[in-house]
Protein backbone atom coordinates (compact mmCIF):
# COMPACT_ATOMS: atom_id res chain seq x y z
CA UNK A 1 25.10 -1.62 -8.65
CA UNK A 2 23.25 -0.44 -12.26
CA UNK A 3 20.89 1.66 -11.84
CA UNK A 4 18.33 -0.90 -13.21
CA UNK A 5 18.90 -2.90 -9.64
CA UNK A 6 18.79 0.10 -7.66
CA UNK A 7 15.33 0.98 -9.09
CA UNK A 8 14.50 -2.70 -8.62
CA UNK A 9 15.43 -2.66 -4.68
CA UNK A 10 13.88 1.03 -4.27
CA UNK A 11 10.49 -0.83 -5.80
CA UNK A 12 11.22 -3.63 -3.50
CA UNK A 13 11.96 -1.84 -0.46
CA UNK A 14 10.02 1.12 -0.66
CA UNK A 15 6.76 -1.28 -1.41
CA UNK A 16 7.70 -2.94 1.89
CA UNK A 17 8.24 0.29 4.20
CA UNK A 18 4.99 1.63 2.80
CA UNK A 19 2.91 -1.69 3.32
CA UNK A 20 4.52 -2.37 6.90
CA UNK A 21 3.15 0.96 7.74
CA UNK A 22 -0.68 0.43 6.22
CA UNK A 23 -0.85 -2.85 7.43
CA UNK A 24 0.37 -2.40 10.83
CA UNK A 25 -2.04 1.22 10.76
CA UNK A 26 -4.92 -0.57 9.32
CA UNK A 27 -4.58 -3.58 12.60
CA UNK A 28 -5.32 -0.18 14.69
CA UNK A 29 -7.64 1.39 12.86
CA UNK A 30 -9.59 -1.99 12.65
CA UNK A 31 -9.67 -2.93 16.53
CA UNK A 32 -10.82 -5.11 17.68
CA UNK A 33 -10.91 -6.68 14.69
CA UNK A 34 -7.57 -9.23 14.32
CA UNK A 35 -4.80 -9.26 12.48
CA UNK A 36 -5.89 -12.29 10.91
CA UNK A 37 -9.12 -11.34 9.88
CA UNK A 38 -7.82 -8.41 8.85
CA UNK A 39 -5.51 -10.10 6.44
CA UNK A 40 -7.81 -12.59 5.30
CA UNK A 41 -9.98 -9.32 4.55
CA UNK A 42 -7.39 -8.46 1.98
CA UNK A 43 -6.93 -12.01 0.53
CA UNK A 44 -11.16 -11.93 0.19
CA UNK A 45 -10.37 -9.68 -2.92
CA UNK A 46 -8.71 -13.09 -4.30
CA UNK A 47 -10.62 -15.53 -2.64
CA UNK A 48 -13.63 -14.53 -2.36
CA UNK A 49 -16.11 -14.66 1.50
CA UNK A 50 -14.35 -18.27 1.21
CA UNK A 51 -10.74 -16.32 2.95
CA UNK A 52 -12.70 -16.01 6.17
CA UNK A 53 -12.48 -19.82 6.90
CA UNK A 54 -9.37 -21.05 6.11
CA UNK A 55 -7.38 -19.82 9.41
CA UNK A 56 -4.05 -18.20 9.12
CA UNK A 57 -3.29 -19.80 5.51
CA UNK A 58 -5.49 -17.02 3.74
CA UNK A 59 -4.34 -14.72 6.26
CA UNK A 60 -1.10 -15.32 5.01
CA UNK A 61 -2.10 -14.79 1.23
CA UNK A 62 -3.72 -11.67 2.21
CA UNK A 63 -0.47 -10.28 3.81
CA UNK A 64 1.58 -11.60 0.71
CA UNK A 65 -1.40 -9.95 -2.04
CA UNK A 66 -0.86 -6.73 0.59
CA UNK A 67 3.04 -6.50 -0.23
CA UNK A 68 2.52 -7.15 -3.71
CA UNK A 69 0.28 -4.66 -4.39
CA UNK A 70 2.13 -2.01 -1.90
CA UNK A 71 5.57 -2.73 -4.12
CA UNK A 72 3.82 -2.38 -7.57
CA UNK A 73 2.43 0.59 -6.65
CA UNK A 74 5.54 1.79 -5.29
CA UNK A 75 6.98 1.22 -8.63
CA UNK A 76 4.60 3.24 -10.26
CA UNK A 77 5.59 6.03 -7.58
CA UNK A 78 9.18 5.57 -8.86
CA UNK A 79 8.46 5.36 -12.45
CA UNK A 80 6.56 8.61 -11.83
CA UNK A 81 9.66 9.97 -9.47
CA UNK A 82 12.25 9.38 -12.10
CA UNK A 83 9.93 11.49 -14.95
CA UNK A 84 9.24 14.01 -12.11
CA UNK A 85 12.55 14.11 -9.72
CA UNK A 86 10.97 17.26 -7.43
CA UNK A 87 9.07 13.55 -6.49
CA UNK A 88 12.32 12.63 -4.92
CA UNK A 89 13.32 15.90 -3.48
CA UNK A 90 9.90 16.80 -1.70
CA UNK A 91 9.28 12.33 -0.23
CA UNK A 92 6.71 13.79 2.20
CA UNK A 93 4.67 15.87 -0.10
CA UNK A 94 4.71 13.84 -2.50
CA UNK A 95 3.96 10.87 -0.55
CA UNK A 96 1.06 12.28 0.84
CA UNK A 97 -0.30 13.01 -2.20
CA UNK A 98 0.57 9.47 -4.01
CA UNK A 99 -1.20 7.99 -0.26
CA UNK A 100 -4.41 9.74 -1.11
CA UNK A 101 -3.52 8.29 -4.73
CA UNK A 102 -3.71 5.02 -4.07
CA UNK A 103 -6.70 5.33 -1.13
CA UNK A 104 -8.81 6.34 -4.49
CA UNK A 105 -7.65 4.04 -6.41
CA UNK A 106 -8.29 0.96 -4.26
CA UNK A 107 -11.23 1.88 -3.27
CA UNK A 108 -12.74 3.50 -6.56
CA UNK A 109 -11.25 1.11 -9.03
CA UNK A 110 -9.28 -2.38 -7.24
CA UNK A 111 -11.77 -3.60 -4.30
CA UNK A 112 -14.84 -3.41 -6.92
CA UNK A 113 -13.42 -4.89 -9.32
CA UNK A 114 -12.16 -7.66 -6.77
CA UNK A 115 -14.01 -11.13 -5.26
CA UNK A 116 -14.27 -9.15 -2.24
CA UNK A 117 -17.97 -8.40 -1.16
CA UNK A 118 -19.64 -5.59 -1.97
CA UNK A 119 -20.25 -3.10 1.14
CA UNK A 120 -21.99 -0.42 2.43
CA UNK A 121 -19.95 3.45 1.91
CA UNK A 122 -18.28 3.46 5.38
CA UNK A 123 -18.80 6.38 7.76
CA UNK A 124 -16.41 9.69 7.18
CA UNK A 125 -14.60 8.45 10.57
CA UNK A 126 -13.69 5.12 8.53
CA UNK A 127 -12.72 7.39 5.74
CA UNK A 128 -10.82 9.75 7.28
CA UNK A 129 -8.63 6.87 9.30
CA UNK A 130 -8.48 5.13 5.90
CA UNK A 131 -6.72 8.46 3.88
CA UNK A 132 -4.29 8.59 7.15
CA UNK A 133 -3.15 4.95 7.03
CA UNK A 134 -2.50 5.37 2.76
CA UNK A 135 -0.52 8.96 3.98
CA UNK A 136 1.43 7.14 6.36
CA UNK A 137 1.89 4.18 3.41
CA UNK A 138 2.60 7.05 0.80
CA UNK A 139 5.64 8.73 3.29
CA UNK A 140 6.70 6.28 4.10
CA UNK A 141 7.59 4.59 0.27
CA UNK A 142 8.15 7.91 -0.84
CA UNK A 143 10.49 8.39 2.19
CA UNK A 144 12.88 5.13 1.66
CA UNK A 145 12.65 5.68 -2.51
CA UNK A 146 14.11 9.12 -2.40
CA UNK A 147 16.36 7.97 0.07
CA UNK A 148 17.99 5.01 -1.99
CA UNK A 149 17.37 6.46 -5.59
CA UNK A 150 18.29 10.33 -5.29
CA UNK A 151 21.89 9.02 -5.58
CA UNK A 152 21.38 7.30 -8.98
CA UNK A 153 19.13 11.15 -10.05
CA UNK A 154 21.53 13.62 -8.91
């Protein structure tokens, strides 16, 4: 395989091991919130308050907008890992750290500048549960990228 498709399926994988484990960490966190609403949550940034009303079909473009944005950012990890291979080397250090990444980023920078609805700053608890589920998203991409591409680095 050229390298250019391994770093294509390491995007593509790695994006979906790291939004499998957000998502499935963020229906916990959430309880007793849904999984549907939940989704449709994340297809509100798209949609607009409109996502809440149209059943499992928004739900369903929330999950999809979820794995989209979980593999582009896990191409940026790789594009990052592949200037900086110790990236590669180190997956759970350097997955936490891209986790708590992204948790700023989204929050600081993608949700406000989404259709989603503006909210009140959540309580420490809420932020504390939300930096754990982006660590466990950051290991785990991290985790399955070094794993596929530190045999197309070494």
């Amino acid at each position: 395989m050229s390298k250019t498709r391994t770093i294509a399926l390491a995007a593509i994988l790695a994006g979906l091991a790291g939004g499998a484990a957000d998502i499935l960490t963020a229906f916990v966190i959430y309880r007793p919130a849904s999984p549907m609403v939940i989704l449709q949550s994340v297809a509100s940034g798209l949609l607009g308050a409109e996502s809440f009303s149209g059943g499992w079909a928004t739900a369903a473009v929330g999950l999809v907008a979820h794995f989209i944005i979980a593999i582009i950012f896990a191409a940026i990890f790789i594009a990052a890992a592949l200037q900086a291979p110790v990236a590669l080397r180190r997956p759970v250090l350097s997955g936490l750290l891209f986790g708590v990444t992204v948790y700023g980023v989204m929050n600081a920078i993608v949700v406000p500048l989404s259709q989603a609805a503006s909210r009140p700053a959540p309580p420490d608890m809420m932020i504390a549960l939300g930096l754990l589920a982006h660590a466990f998203f950051g290991v785990a991409l991290a985790l399955v990228a070094a794993r596929i591409l530190r045999r197309t680095t070494d």
